[in-house]
PDB file of N, CA and C in Angstrom:
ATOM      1  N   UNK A   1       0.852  -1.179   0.000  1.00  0.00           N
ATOM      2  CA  UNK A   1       0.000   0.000   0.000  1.00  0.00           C
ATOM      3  C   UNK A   1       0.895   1.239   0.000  1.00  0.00           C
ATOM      4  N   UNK A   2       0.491   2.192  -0.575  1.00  0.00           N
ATOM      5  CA  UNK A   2       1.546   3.777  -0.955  1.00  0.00           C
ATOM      6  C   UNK A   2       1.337   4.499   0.457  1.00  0.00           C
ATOM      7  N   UNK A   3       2.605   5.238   0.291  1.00  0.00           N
ATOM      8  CA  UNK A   3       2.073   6.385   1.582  1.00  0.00           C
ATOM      9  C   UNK A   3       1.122   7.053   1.478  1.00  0.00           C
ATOM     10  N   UNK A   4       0.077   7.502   2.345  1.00  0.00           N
ATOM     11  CA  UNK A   4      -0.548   8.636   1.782  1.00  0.00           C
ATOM     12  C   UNK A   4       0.140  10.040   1.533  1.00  0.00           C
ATOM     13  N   UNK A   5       0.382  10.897   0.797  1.00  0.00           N
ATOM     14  CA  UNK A   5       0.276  11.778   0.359  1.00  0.00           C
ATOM     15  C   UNK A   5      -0.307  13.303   0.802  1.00  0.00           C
ATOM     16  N   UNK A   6       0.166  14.313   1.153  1.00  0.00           N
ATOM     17  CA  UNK A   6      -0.611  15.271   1.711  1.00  0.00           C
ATOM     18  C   UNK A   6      -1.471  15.766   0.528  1.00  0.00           C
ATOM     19  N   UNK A   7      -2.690  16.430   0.601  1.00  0.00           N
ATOM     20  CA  UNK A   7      -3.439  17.565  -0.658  1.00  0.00           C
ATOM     21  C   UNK A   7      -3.096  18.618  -0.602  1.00  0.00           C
ATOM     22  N   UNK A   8      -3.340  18.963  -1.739  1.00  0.00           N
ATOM     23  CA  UNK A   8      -3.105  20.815  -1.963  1.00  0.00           C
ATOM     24  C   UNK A   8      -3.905  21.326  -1.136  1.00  0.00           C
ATOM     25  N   UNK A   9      -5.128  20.588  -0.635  1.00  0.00           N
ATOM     26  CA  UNK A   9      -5.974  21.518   0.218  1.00  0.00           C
ATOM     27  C   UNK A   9      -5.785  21.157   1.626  1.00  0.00           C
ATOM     28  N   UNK A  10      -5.052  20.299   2.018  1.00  0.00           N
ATOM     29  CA  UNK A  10      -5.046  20.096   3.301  1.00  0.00           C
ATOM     30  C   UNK A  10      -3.727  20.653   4.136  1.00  0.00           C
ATOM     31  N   UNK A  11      -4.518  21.008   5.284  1.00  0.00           N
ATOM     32  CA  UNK A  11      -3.438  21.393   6.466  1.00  0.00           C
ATOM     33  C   UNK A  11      -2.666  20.525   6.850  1.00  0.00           C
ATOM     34  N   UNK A  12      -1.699  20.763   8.044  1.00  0.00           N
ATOM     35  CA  UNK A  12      -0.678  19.813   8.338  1.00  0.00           C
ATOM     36  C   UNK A  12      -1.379  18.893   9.429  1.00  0.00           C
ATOM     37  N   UNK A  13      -2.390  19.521  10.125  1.00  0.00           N
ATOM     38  CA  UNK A  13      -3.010  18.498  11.098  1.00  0.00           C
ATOM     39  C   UNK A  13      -3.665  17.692  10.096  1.00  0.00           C
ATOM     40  N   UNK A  14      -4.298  18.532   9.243  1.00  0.00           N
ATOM     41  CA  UNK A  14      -5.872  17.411   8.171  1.00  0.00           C
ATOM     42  C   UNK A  14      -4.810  16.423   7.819  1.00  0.00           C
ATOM     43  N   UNK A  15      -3.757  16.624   7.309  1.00  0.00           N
ATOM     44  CA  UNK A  15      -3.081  15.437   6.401  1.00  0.00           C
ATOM     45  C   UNK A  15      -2.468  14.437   7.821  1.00  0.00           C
ATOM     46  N   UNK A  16      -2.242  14.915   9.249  1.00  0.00           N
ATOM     47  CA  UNK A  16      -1.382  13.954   9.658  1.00  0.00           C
ATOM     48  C   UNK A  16      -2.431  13.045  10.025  1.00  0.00           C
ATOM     49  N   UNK A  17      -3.609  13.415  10.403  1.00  0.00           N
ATOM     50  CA  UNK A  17      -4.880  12.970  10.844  1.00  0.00           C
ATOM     51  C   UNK A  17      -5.368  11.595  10.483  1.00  0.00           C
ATOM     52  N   UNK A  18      -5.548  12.349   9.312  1.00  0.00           N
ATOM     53  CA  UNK A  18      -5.975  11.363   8.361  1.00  0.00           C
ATOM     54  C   UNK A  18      -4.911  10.189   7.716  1.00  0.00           C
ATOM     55  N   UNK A  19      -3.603  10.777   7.256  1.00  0.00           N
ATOM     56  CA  UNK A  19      -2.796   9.777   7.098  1.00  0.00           C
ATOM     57  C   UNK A  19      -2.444   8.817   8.571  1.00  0.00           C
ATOM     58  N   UNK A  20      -2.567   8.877   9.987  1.00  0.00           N
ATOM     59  CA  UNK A  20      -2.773   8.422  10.768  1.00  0.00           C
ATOM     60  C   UNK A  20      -3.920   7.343  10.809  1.00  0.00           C
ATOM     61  N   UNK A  21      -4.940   7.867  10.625  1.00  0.00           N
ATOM     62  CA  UNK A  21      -6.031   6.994  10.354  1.00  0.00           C
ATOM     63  C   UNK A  21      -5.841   5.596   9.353  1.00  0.00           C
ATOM     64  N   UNK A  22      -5.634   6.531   8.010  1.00  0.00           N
ATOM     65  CA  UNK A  22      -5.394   5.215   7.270  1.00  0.00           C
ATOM     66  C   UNK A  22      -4.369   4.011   7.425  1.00  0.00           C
ATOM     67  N   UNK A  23      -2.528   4.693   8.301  1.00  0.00           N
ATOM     68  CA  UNK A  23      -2.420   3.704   8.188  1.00  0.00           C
ATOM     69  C   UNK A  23      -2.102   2.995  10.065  1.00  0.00           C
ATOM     70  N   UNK A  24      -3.324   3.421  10.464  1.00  0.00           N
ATOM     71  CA  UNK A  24      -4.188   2.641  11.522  1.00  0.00           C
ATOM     72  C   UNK A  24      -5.125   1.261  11.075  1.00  0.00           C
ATOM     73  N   UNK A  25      -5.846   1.773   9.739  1.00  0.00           N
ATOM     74  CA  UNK A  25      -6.255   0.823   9.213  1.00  0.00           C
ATOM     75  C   UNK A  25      -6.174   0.116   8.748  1.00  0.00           C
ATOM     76  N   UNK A  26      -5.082   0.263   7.628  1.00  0.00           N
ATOM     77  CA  UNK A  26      -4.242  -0.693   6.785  1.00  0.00           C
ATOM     78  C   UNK A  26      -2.836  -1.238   7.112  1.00  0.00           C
ATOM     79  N   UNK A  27      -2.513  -0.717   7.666  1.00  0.00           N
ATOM     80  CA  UNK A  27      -1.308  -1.240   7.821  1.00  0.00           C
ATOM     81  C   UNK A  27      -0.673  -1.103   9.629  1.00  0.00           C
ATOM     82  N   UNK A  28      -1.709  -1.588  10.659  1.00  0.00           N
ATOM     83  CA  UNK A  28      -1.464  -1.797  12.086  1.00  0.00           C
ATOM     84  C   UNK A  28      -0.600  -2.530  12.183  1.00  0.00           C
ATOM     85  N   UNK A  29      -0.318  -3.944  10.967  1.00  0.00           N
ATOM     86  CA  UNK A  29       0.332  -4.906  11.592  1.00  0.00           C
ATOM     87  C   UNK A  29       1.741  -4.621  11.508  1.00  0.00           C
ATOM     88  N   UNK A  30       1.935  -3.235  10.310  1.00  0.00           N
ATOM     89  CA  UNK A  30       3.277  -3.069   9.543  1.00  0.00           C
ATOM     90  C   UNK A  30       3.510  -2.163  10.606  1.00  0.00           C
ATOM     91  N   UNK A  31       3.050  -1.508  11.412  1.00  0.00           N
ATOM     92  CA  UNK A  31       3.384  -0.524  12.253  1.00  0.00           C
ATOM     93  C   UNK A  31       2.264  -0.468  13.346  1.00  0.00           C
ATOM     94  N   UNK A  32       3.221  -0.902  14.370  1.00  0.00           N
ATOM     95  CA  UNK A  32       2.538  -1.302  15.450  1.00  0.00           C
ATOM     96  C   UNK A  32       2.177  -0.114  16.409  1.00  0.00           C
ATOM     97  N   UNK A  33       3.252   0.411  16.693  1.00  0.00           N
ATOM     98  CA  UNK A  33       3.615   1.463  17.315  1.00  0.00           C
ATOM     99  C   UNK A  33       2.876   2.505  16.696  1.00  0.00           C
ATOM    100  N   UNK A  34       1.732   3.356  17.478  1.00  0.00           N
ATOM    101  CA  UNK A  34       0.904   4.627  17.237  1.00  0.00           C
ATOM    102  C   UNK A  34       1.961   5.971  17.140  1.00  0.00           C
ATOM    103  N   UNK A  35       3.159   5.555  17.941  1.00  0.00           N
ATOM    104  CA  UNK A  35       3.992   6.595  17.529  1.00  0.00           C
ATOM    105  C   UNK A  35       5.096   6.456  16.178  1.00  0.00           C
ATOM    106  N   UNK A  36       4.822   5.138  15.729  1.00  0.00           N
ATOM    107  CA  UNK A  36       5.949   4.906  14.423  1.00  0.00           C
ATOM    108  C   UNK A  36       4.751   5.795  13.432  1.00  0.00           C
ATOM    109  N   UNK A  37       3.714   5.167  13.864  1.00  0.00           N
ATOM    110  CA  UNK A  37       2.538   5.949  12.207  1.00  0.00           C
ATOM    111  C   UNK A  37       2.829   7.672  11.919  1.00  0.00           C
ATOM    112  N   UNK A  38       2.698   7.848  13.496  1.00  0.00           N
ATOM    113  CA  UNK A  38       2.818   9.740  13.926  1.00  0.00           C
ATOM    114  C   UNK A  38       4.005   9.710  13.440  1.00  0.00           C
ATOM    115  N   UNK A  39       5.218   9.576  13.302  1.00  0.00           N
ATOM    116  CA  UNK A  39       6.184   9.722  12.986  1.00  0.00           C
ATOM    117  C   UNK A  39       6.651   9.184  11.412  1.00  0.00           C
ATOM    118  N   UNK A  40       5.735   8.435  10.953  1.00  0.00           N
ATOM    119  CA  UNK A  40       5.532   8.339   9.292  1.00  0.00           C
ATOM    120  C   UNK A  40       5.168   9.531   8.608  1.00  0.00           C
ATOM    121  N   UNK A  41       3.921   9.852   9.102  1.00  0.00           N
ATOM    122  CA  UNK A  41       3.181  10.798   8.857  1.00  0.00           C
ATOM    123  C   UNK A  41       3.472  12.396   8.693  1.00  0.00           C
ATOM    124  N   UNK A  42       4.615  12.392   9.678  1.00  0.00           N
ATOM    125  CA  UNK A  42       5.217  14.065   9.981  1.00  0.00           C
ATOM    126  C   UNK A  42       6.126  13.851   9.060  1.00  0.00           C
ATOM    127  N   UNK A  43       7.147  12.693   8.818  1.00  0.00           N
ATOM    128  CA  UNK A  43       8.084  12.768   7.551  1.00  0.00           C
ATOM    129  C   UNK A  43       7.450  12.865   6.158  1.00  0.00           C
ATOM    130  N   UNK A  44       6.452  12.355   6.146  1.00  0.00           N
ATOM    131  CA  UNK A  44       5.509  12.318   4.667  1.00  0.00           C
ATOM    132  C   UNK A  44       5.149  13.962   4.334  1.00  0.00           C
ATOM    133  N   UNK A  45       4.616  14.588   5.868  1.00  0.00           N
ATOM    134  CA  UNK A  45       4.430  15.952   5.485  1.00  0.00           C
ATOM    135  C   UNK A  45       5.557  16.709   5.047  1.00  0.00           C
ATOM    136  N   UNK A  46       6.813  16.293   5.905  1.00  0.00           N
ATOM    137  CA  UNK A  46       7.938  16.851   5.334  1.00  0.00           C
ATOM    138  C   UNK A  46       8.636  17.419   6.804  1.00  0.00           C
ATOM    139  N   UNK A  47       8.003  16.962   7.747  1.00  0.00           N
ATOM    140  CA  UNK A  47       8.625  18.173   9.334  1.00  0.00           C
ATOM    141  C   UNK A  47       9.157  16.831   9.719  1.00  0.00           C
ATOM    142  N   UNK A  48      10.693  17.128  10.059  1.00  0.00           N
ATOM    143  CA  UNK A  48      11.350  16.665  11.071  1.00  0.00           C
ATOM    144  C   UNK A  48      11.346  16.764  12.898  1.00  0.00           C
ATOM    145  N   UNK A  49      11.577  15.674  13.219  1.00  0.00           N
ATOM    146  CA  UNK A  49      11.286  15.184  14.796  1.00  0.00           C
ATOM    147  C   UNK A  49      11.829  16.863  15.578  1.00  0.00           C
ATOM    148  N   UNK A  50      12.662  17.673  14.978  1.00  0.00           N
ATOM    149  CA  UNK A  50      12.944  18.871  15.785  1.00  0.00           C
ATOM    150  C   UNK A  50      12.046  19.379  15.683  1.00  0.00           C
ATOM    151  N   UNK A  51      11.721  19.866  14.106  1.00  0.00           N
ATOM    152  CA  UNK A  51      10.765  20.632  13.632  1.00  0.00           C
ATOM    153  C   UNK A  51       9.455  20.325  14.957  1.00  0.00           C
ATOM    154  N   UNK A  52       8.767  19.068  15.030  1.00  0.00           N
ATOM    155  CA  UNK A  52       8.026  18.754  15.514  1.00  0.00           C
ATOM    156  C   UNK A  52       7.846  19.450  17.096  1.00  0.00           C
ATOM    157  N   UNK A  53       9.256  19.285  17.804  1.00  0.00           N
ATOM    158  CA  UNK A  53       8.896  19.722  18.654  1.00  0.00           C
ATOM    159  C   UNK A  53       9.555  20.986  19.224  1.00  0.00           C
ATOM    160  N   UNK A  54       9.868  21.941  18.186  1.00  0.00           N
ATOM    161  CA  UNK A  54       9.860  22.849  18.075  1.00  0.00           C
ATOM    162  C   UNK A  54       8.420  23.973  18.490  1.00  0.00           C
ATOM    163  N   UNK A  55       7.227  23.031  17.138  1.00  0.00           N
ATOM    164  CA  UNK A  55       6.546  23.450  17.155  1.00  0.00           C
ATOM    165  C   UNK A  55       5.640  23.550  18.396  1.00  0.00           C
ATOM    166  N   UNK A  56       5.253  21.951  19.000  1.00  0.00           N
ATOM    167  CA  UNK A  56       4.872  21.696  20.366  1.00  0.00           C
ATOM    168  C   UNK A  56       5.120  22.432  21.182  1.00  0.00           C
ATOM    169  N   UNK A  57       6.588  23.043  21.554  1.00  0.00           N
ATOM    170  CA  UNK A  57       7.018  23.984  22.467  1.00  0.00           C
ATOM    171  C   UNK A  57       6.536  25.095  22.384  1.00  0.00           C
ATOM    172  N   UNK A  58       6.313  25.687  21.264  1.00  0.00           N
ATOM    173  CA  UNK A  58       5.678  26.740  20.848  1.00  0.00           C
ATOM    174  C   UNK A  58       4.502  27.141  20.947  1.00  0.00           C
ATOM    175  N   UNK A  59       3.909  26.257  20.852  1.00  0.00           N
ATOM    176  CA  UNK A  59       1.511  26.048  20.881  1.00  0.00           C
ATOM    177  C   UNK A  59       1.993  25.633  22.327  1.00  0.00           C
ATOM    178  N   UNK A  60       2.845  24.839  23.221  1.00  0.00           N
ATOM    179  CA  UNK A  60       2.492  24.736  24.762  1.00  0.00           C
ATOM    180  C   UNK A  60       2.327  26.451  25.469  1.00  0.00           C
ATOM    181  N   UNK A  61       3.160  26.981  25.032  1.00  0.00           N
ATOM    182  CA  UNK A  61       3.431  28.645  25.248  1.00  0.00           C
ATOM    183  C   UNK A  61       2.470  29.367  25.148  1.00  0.00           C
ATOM    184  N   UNK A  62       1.694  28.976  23.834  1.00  0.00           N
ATOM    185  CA  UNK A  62       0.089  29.873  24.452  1.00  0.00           C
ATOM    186  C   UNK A  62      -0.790  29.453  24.810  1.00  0.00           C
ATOM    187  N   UNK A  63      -0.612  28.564  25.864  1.00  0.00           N
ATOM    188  CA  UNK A  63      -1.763  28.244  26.416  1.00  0.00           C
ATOM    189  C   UNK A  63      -2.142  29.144  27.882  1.00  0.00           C
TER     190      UNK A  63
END
């Protein structure tokens, strides 16, 4: 099965979301780990594990 792919119309949450989802569905057995998918998913978008929590640090800040 292909990676999913982000859309031209989708955000970075819509695409991790959903590419999460799908390969929750299809492919649990290939990736067991809920954090290997999350971490498929952010490379597919294109953000690296800093990037990532770069950003996290950042949205924790305005709360």
């Amino acid at each position: 099965m292909p990676m999913p792919k982000p859309k031209k119309t989708e955000d970075k949450q819509e695409f991790v979301s959903r590419c999460i989802a799908k390969l929750t569905r299809e492919e649990e057995d290939k990736w067991p780990s809920s954090k290997q998918r999350a971490a498929i998913c952010y490379s597919e978008w294109g953000e690296t594990p800093k990037e990532k929590a770069a950003a996290e640090k950042k949205s924790s800040k305005k709360k």
